[in-house]
Protein backbone atom coordinates (compact mmCIF):
# COMPACT_ATOMS: atom_id res chain seq x y z
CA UNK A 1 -1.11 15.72 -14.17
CA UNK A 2 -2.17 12.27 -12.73
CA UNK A 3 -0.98 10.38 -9.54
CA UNK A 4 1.83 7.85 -10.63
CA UNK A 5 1.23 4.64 -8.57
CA UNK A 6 3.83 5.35 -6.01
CA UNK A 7 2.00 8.89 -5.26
CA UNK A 8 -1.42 6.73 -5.16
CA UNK A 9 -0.01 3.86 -2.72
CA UNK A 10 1.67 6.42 -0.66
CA UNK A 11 -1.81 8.17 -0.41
CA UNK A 12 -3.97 5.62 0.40
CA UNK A 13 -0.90 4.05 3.19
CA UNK A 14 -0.88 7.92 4.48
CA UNK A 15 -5.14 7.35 5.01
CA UNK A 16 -5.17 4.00 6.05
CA UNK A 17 -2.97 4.59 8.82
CA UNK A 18 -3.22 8.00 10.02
CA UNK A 19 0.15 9.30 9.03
CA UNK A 20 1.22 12.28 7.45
CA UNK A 21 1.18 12.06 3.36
CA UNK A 22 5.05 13.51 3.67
CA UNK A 23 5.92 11.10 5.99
CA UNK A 24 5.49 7.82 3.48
CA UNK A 25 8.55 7.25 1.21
CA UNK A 26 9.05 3.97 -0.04
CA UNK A 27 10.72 2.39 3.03
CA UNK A 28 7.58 2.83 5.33
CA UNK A 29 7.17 -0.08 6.45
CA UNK A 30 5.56 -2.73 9.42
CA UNK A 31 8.93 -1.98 11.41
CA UNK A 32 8.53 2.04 11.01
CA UNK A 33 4.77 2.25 11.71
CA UNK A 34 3.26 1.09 14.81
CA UNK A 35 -0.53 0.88 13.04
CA UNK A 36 1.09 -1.61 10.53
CA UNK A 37 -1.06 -4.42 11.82
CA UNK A 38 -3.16 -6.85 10.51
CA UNK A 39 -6.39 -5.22 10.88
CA UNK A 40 -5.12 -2.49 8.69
CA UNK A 41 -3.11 -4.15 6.72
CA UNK A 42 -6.93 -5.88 5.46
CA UNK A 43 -8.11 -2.41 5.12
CA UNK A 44 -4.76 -1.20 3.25
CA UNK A 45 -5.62 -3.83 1.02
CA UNK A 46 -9.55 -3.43 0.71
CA UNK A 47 -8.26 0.13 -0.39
CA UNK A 48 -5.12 -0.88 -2.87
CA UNK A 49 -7.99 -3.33 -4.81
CA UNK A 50 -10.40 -0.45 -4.71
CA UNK A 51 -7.79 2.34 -6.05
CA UNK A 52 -6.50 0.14 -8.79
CA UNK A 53 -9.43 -2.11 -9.77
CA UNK A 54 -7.19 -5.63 -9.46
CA UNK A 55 -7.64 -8.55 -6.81
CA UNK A 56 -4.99 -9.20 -4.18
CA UNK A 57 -4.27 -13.29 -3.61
CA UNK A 58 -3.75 -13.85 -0.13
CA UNK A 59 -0.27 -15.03 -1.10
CA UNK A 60 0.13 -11.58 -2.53
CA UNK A 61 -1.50 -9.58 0.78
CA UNK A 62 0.96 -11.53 2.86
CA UNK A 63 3.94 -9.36 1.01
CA UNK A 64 2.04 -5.73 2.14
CA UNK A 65 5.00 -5.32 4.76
CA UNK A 66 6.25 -2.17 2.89
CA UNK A 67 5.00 0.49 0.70
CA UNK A 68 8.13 -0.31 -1.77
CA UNK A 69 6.56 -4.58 -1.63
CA UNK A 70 3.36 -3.60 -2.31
CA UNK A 71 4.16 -1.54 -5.52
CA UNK A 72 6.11 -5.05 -6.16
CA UNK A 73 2.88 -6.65 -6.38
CA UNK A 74 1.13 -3.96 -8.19
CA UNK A 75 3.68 -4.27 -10.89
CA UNK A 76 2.91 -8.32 -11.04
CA UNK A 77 -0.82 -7.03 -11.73
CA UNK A 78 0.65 -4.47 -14.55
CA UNK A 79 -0.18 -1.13 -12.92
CA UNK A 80 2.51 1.11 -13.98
């Protein structure tokens, strides 16, 4: 059986900033994760465009403050 997108954004959150896969629920977020900054947030979303072939406005990057926000924004795009 396949990722669902959650599993997948969890994932590539979990690589992006060193953590744990079991340690990314929904609510990690900029205030739980010290890495959460702007250098990786760029790379978080390099790797979100890259996992689920769409393109991330700037307007949209600026809402990657939580894993739950930036399956938000993947649901604008229409990945279910």
């Amino acid at each position: 059986m396949s990722e669902s997108v959650e599993q997948r954004t969890r994932r590539l959150v979990a690589e992006v900033f060193g953590l744990p896969l079991e340690s990314v629920t929904r609510a990690t977020s900029h205030e739980t994760v010290e890495e959460w900054d702007s250098i990786n947030v760029l790379n978080l979303l390099m790797a979100v465009e890259s996992e689920f072939d769409v393109v991330i406005s700037p307007e949209e990057a600026a809402n990657f403050m939580s894993v739950e926000k930036i399956l938000a924004v993947l649901a604008t795009k229409g990945v279910q």
